[in-house]
C-alpha atoms as a PDB file:
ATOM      1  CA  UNK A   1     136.122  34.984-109.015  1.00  0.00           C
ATOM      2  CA  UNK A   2     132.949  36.039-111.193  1.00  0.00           C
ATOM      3  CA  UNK A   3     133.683  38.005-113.690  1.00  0.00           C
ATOM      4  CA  UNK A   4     132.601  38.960-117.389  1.00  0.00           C
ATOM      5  CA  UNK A   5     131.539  41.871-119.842  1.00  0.00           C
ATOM      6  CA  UNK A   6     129.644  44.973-119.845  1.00  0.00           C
ATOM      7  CA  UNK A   7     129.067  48.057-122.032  1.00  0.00           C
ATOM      8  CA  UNK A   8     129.022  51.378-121.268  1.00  0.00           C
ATOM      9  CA  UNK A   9     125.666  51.523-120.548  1.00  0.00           C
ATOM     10  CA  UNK A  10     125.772  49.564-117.745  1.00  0.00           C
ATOM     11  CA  UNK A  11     127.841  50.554-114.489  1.00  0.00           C
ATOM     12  CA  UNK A  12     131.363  48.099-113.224  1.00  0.00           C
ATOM     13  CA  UNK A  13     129.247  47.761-109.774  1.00  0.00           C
ATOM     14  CA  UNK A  14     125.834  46.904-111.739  1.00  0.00           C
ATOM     15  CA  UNK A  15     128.102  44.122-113.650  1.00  0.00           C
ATOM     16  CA  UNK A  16     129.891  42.624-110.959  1.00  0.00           C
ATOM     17  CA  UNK A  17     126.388  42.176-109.392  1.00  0.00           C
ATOM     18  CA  UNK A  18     125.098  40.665-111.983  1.00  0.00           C
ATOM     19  CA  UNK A  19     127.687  38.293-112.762  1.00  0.00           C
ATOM     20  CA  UNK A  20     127.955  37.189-109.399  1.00  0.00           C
ATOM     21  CA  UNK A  21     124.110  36.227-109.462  1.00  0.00           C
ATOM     22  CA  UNK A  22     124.657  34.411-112.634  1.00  0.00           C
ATOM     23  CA  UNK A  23     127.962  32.761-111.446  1.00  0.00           C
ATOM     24  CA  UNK A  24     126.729  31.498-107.996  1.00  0.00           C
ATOM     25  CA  UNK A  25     122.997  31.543-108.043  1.00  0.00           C
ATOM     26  CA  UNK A  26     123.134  34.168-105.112  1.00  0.00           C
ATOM     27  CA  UNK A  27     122.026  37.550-105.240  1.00  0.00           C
ATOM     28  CA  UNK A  28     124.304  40.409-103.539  1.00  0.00           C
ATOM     29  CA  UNK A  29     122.437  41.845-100.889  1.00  0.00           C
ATOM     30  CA  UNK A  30     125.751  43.859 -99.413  1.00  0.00           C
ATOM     31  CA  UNK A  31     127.958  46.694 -99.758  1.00  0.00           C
ATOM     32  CA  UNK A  32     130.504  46.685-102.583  1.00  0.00           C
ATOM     33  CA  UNK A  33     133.651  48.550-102.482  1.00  0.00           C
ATOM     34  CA  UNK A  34     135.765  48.956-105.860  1.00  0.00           C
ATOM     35  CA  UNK A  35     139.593  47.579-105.961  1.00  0.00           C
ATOM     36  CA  UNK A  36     141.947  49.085-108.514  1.00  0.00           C
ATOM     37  CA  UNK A  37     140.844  48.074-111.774  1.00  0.00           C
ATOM     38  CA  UNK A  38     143.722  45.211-113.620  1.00  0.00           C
ATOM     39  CA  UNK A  39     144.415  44.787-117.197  1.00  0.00           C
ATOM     40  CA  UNK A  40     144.667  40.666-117.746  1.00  0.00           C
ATOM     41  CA  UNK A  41     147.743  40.231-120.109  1.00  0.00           C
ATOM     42  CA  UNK A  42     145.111  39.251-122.659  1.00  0.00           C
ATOM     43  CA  UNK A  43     144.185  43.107-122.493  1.00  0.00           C
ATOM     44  CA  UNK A  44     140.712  42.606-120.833  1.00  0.00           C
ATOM     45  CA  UNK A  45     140.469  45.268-117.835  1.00  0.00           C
ATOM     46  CA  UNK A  46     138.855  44.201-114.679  1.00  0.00           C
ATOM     47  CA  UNK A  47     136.744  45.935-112.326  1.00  0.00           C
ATOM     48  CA  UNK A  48     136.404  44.432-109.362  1.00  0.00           C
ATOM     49  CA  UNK A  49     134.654  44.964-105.769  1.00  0.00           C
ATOM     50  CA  UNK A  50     134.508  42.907-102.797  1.00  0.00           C
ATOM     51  CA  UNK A  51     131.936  43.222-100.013  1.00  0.00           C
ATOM     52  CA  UNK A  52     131.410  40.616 -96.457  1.00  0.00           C
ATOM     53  CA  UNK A  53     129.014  38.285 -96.077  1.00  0.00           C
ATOM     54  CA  UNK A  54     128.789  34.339 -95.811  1.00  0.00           C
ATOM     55  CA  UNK A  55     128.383  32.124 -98.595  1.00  0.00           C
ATOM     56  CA  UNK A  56     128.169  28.307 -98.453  1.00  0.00           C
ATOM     57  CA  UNK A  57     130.472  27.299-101.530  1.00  0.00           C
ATOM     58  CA  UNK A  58     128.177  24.090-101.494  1.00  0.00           C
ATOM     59  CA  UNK A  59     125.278  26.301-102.516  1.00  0.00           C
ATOM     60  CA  UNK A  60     126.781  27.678-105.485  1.00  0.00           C
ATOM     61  CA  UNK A  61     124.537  26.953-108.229  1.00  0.00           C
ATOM     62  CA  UNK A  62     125.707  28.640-111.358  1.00  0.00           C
ATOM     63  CA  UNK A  63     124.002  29.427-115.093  1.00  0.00           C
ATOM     64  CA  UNK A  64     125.454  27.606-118.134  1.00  0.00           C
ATOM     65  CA  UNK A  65     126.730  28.538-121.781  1.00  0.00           C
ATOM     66  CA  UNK A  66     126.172  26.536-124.346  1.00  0.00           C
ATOM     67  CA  UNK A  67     128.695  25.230-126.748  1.00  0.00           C
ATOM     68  CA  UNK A  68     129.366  22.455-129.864  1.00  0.00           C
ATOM     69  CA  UNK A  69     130.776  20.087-128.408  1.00  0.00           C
ATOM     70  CA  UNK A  70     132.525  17.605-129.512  1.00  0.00           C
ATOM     71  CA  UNK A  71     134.224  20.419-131.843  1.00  0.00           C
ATOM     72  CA  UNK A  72     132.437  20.365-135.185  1.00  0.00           C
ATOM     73  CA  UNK A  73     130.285  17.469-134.261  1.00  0.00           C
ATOM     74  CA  UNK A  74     127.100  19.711-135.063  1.00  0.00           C
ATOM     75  CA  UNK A  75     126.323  18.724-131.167  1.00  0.00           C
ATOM     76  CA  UNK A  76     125.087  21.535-128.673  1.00  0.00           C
ATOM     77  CA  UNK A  77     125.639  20.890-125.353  1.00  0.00           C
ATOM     78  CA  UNK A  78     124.910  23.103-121.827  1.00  0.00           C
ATOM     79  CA  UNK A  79     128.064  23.159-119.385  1.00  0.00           C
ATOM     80  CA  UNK A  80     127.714  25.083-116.021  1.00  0.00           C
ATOM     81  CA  UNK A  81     130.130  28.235-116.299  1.00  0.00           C
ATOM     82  CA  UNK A  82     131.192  27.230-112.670  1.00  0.00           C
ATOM     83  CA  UNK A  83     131.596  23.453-111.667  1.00  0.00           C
ATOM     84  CA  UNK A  84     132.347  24.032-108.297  1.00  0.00           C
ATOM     85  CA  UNK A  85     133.715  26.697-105.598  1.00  0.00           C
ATOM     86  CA  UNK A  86     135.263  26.683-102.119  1.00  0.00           C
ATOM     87  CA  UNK A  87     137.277  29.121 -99.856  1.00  0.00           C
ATOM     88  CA  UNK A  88     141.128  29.287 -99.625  1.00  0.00           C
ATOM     89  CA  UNK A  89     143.039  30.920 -97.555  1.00  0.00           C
ATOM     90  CA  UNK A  90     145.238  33.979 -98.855  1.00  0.00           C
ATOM     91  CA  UNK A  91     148.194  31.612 -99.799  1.00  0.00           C
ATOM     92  CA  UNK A  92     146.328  29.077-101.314  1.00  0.00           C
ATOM     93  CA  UNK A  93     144.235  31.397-102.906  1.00  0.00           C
ATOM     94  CA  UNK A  94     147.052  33.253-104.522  1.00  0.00           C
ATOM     95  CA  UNK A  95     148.722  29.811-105.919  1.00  0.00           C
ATOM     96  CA  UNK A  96     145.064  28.861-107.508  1.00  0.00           C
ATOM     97  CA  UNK A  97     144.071  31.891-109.191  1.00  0.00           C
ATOM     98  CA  UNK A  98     145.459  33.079-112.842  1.00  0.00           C
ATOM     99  CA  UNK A  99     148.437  34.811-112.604  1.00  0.00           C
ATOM    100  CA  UNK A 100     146.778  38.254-114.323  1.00  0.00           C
ATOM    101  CA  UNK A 101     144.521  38.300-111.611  1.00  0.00           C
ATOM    102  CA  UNK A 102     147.124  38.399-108.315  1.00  0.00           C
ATOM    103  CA  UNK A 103     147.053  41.692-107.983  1.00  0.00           C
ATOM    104  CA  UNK A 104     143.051  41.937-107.431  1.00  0.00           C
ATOM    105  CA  UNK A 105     143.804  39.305-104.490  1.00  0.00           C
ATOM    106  CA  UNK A 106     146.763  41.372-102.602  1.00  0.00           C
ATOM    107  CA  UNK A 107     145.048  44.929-103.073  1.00  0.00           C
ATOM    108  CA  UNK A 108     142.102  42.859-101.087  1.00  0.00           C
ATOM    109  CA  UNK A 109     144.386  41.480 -98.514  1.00  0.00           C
ATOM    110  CA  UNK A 110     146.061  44.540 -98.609  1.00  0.00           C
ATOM    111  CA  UNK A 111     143.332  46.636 -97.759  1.00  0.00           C
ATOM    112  CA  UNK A 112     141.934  43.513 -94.648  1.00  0.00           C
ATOM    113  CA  UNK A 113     145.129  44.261 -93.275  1.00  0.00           C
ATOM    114  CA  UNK A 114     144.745  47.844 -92.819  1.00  0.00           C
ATOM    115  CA  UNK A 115     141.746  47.412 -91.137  1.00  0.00           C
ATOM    116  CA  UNK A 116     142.874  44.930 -88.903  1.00  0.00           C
ATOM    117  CA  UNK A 117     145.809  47.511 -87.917  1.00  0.00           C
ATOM    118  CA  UNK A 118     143.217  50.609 -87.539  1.00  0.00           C
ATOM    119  CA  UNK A 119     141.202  48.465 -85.238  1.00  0.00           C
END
């Protein structure tokens, strides 16, 4: 699930965008739609959106950060913020992903159901 920062100069939707480009080396061409926002229990809030389309999880080519590593070794190394991604379904999905971020995942499925029903 890419996520990270932004100020108040730059909109939740704008962010998510741009995180998601920098996280999977794909650009979103799509609608958005906003879920409830969720405070993490470290106390970061989280906007998030989802939108359809297809993605090949093989494709995913993400940016990296760099960091010392070993740990005070004076060494700066480049690690890929993603090493990998794939697509679980709902139960799977919901074992795999941090605990603070469940409810982002059953507001979604939530929300897939009630479509389903309307249709």
């Amino acid at each position: 699930m890419p996520k990270g920062e932004f100020d108040a100069a730059e909109a939740p939707e704008d962010a998510a965008r741009r995180e998601f480009a920098e996280e999977t080396g794909t650009e979103l061409a799509i609608p958005l739609a906003p879920l409830v926002p969720v405070r993490q229990p470290g106390g970061k809030l989280v906007h998030a959106f989802y939108g359809e389309g297809d993605l090949d999880p093989a494709a995913i080519r993400s940016n990296t950060f760099t960091l010392e590593w070993p740990p005070r070794s004076g060494r700066i190394r480049a690690f890929p913020e993603v090493d990998r991604a794939a697509w679980f379904d709902p139960e799977t999905a919901l074992r795999k992903i941090l605990p603070g971020q469940r409810p982002i995942l059953e507001e979604l499925y939530a929300r897939l159901a009630q479509r389903t029903d309307a249709a």
